[in-house]
PDB file of N, CA and C in Angstrom:
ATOM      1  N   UNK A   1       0.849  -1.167   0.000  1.00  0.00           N
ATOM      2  CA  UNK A   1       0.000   0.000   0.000  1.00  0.00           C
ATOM      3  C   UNK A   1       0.898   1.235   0.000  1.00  0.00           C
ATOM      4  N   UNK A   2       0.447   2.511  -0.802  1.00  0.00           N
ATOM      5  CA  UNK A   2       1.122   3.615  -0.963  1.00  0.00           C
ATOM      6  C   UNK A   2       0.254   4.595  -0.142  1.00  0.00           C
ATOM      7  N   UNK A   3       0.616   5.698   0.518  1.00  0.00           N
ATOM      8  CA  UNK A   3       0.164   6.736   0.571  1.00  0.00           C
ATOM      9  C   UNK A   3       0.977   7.848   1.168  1.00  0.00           C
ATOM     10  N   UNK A   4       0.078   8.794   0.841  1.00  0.00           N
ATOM     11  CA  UNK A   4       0.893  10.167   1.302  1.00  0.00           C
ATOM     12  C   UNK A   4       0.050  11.006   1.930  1.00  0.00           C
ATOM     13  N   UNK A   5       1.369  11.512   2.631  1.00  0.00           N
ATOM     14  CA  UNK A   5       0.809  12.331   4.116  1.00  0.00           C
ATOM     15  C   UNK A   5       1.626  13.602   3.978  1.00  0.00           C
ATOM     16  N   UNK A   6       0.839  14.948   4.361  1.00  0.00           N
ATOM     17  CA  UNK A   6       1.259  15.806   4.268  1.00  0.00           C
ATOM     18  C   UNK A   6       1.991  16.409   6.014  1.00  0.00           C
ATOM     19  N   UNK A   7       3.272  17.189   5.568  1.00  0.00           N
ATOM     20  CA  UNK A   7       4.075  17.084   7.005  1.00  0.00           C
ATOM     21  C   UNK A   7       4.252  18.717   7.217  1.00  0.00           C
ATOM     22  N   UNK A   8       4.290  19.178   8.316  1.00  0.00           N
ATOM     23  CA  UNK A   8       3.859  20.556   8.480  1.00  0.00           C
ATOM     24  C   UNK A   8       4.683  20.868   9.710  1.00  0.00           C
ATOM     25  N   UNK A   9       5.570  21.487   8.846  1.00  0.00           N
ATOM     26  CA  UNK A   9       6.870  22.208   9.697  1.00  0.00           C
ATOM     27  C   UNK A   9       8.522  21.152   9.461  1.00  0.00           C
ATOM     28  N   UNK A  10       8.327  20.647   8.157  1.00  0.00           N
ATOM     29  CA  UNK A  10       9.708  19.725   8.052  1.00  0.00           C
ATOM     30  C   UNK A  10      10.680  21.529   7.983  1.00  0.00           C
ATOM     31  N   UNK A  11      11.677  21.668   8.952  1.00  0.00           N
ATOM     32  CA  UNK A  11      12.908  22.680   8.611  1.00  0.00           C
ATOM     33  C   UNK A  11      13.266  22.953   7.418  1.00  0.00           C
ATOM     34  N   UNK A  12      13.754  22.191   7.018  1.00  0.00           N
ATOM     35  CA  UNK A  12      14.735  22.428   5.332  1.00  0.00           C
ATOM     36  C   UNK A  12      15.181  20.668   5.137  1.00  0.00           C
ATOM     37  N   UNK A  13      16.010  20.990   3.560  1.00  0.00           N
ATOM     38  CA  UNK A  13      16.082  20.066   2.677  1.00  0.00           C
ATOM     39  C   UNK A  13      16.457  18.358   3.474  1.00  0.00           C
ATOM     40  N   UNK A  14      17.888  19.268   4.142  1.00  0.00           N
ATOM     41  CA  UNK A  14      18.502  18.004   5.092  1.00  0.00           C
ATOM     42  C   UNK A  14      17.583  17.413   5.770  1.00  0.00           C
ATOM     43  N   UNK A  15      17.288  17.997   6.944  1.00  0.00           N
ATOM     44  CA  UNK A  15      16.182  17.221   7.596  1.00  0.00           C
ATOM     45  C   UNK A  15      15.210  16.095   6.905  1.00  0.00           C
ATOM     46  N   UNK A  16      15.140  16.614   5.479  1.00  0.00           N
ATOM     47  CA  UNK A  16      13.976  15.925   5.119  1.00  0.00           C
ATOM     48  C   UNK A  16      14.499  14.750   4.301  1.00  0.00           C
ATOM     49  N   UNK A  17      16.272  15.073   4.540  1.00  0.00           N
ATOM     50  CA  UNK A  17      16.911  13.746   3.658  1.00  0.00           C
ATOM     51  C   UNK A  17      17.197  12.809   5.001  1.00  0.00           C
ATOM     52  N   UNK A  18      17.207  13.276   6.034  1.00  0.00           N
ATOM     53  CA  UNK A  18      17.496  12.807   7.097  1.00  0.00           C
ATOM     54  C   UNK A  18      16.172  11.599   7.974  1.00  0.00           C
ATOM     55  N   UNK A  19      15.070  12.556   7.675  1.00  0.00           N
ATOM     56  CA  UNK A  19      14.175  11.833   8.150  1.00  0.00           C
ATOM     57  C   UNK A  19      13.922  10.857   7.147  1.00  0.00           C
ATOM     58  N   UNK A  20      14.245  10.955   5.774  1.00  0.00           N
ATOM     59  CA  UNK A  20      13.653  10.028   4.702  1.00  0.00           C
ATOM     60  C   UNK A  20      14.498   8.722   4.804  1.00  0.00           C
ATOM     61  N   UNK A  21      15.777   8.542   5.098  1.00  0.00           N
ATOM     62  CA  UNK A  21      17.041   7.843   5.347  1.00  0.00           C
ATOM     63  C   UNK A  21      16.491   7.005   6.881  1.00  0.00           C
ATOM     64  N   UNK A  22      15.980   7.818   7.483  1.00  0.00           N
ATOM     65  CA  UNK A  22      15.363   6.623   8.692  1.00  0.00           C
ATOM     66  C   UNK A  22      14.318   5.824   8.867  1.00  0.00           C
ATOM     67  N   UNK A  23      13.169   6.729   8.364  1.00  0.00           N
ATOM     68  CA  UNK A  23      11.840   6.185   7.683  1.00  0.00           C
ATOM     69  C   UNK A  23      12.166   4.927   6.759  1.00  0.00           C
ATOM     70  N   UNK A  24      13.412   4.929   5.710  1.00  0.00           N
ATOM     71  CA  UNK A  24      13.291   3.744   4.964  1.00  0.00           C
ATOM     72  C   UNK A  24      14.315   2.286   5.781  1.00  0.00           C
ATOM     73  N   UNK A  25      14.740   2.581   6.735  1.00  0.00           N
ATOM     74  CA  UNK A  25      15.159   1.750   7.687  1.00  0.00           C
ATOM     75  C   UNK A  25      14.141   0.823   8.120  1.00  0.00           C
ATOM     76  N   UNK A  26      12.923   1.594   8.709  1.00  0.00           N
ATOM     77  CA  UNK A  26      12.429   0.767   9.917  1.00  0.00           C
ATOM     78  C   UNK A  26      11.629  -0.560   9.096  1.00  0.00           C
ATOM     79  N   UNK A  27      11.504  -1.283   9.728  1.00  0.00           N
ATOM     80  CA  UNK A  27      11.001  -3.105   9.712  1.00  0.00           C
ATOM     81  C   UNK A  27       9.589  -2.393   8.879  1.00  0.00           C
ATOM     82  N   UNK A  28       9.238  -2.956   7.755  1.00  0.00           N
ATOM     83  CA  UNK A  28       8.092  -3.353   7.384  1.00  0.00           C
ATOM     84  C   UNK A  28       7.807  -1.952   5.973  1.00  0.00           C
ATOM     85  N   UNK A  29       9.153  -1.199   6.019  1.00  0.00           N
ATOM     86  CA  UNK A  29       8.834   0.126   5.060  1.00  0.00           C
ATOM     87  C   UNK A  29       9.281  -0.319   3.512  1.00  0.00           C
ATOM     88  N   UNK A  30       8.619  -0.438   2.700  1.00  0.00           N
ATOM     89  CA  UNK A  30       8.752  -0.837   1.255  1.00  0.00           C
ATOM     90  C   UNK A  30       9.732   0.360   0.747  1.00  0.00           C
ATOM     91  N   UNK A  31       8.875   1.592   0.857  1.00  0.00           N
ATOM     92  CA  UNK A  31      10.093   2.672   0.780  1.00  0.00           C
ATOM     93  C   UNK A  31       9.328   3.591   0.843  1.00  0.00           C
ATOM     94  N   UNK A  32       9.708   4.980   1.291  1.00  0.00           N
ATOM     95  CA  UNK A  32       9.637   6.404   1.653  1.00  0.00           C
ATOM     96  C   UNK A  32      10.147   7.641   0.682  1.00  0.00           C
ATOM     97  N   UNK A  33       9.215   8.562   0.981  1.00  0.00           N
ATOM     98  CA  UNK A  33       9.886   9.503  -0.004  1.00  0.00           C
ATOM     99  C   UNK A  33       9.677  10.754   1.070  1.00  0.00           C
ATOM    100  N   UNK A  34      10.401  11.555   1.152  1.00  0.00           N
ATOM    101  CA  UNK A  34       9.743  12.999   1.668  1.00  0.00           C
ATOM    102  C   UNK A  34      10.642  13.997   1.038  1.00  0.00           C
ATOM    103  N   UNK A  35       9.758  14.723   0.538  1.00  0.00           N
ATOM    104  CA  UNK A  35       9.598  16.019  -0.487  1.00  0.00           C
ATOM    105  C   UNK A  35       9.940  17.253   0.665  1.00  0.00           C
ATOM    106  N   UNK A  36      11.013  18.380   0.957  1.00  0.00           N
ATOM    107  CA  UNK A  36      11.162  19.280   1.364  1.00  0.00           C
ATOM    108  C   UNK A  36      10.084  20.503   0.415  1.00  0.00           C
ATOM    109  N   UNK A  37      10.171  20.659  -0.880  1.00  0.00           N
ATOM    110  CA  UNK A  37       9.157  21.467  -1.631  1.00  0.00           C
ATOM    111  C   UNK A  37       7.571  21.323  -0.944  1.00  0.00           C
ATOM    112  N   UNK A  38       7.719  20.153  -1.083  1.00  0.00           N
ATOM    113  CA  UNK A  38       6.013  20.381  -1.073  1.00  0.00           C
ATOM    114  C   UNK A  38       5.478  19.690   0.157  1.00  0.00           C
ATOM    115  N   UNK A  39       6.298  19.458   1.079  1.00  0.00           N
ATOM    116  CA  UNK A  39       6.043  19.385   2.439  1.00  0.00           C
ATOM    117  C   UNK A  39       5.471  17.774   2.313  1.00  0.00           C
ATOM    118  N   UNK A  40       5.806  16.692   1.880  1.00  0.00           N
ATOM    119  CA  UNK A  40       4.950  15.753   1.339  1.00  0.00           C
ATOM    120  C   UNK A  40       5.576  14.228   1.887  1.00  0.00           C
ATOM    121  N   UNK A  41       5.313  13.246   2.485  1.00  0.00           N
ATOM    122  CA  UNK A  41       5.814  12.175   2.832  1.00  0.00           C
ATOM    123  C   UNK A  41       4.830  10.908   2.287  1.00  0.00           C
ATOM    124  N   UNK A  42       5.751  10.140   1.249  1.00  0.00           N
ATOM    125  CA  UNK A  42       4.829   9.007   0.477  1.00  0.00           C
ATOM    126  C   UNK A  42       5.444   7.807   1.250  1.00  0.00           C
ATOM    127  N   UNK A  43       4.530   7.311   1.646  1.00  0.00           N
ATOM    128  CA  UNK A  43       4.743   5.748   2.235  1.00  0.00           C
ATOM    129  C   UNK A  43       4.528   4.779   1.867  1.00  0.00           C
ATOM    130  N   UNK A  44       5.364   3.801   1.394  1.00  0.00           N
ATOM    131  CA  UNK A  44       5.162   2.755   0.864  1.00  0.00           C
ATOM    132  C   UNK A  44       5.344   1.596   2.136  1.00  0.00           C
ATOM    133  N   UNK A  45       4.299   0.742   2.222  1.00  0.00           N
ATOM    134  CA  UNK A  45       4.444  -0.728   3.416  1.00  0.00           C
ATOM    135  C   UNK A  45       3.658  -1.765   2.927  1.00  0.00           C
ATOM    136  N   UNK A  46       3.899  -2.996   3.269  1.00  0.00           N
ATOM    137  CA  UNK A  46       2.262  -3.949   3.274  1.00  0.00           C
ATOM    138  C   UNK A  46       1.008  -3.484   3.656  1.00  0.00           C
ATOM    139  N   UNK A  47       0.180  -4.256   3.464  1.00  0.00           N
ATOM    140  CA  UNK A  47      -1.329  -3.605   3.513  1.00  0.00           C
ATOM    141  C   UNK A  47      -1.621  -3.849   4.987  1.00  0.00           C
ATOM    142  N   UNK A  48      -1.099  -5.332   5.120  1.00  0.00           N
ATOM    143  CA  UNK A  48      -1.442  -5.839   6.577  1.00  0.00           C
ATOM    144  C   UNK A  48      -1.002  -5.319   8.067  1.00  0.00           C
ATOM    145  N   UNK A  49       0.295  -4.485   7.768  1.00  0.00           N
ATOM    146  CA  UNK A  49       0.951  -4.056   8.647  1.00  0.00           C
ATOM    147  C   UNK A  49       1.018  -2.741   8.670  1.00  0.00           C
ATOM    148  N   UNK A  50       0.148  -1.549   7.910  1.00  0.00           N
ATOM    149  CA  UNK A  50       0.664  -0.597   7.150  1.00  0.00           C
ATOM    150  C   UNK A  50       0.588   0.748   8.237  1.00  0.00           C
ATOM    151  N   UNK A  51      -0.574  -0.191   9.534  1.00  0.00           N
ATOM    152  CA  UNK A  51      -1.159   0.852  10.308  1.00  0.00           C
ATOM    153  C   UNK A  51       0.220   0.968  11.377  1.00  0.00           C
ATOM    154  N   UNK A  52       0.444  -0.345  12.110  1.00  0.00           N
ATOM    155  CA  UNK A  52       1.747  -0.007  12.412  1.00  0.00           C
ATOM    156  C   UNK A  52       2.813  -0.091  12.420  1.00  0.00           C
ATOM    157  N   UNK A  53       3.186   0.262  10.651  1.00  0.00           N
ATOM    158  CA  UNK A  53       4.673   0.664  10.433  1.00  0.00           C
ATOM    159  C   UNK A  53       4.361   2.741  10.369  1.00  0.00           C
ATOM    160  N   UNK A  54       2.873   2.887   9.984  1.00  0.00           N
ATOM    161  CA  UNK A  54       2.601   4.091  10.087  1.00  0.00           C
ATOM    162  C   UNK A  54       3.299   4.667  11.783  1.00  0.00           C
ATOM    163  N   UNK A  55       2.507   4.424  12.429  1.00  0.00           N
ATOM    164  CA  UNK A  55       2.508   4.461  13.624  1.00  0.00           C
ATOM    165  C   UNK A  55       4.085   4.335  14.084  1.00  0.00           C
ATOM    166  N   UNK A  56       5.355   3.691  13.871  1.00  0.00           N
ATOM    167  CA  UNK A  56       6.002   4.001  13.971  1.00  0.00           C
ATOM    168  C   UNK A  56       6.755   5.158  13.490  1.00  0.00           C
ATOM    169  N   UNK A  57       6.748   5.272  12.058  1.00  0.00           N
ATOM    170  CA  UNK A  57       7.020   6.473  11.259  1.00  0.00           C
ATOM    171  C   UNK A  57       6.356   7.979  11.811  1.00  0.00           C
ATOM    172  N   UNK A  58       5.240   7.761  12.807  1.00  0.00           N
ATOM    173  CA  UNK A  58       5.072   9.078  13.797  1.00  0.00           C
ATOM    174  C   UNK A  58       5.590   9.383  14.221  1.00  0.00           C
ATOM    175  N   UNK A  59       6.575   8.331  15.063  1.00  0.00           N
ATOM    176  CA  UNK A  59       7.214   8.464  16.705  1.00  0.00           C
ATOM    177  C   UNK A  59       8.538   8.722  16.070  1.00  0.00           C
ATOM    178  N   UNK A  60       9.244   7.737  15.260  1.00  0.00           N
ATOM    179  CA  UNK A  60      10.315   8.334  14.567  1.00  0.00           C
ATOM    180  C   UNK A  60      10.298   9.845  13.933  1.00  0.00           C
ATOM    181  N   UNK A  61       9.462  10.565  13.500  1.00  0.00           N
ATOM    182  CA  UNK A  61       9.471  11.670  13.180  1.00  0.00           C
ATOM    183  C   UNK A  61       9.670  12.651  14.074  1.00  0.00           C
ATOM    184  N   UNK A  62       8.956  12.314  15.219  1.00  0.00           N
ATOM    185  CA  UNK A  62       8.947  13.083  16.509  1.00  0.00           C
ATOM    186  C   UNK A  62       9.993  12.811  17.032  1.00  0.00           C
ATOM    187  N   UNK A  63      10.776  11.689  16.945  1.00  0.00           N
ATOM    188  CA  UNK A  63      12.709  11.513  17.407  1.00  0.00           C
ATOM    189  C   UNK A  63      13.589  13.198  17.023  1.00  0.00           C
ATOM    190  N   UNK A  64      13.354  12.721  15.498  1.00  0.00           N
ATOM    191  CA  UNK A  64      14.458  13.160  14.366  1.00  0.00           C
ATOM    192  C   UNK A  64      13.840  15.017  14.770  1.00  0.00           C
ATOM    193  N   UNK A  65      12.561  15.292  14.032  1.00  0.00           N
ATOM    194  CA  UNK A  65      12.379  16.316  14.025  1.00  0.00           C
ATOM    195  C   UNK A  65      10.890  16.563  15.040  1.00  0.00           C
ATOM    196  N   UNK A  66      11.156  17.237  15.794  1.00  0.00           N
ATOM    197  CA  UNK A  66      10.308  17.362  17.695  1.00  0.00           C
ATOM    198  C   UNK A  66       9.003  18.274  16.485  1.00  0.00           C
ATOM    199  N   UNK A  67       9.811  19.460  15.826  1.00  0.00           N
ATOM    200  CA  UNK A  67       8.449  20.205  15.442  1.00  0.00           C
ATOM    201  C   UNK A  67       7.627  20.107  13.947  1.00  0.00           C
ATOM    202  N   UNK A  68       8.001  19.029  13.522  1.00  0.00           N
ATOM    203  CA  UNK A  68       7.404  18.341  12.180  1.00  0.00           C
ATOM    204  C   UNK A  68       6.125  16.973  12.361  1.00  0.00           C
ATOM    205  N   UNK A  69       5.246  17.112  11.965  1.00  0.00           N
ATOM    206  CA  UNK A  69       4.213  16.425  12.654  1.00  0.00           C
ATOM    207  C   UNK A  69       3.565  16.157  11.334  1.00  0.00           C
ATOM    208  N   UNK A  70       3.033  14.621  10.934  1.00  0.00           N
ATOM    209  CA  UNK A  70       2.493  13.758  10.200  1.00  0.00           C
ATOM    210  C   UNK A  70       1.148  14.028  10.162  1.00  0.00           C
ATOM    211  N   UNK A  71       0.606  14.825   9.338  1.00  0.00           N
ATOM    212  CA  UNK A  71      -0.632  14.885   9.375  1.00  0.00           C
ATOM    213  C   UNK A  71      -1.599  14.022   8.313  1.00  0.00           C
ATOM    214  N   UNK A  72      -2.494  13.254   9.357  1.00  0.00           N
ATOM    215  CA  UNK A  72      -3.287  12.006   8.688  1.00  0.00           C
ATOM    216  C   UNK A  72      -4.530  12.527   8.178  1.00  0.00           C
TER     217      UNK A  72
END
């Protein structure tokens, strides 16, 4: 399953290469994209698991960057 979530308050470019580089780490992520332009995070996971590899990809966001927040 693909989708995208819009992210509101990523800093700048790095950050968003930074958070994208960890996001495609965690257990169960097919692959990740996040867009500094257009504020944009595409998630790729299984269907079965998708809610929580989501759900991790929150808390990891909130690691990396405290004031960038995943909006569902």
């Amino acid at each position: 399953m693909r989708k995208s979530f819009k992210l509101d308050e990523i800093d700048c470019a790095v950050c968003a290469g930074k958070l994208e580089d960890a996001i495609k780490k965690l257990d169960g992520v097919t692959d990740a994209k996040v867009n500094f332009l257009t504020q944009k995070l595409t998630l790729e996971a299984d269907d079965t698991s998708f809610d929580q590899v989501l759900d991790a990809v929150v808390k990891l966001t909130a690691d990396i960057e405290p004031d960038c927040e995943i909006l569902r």
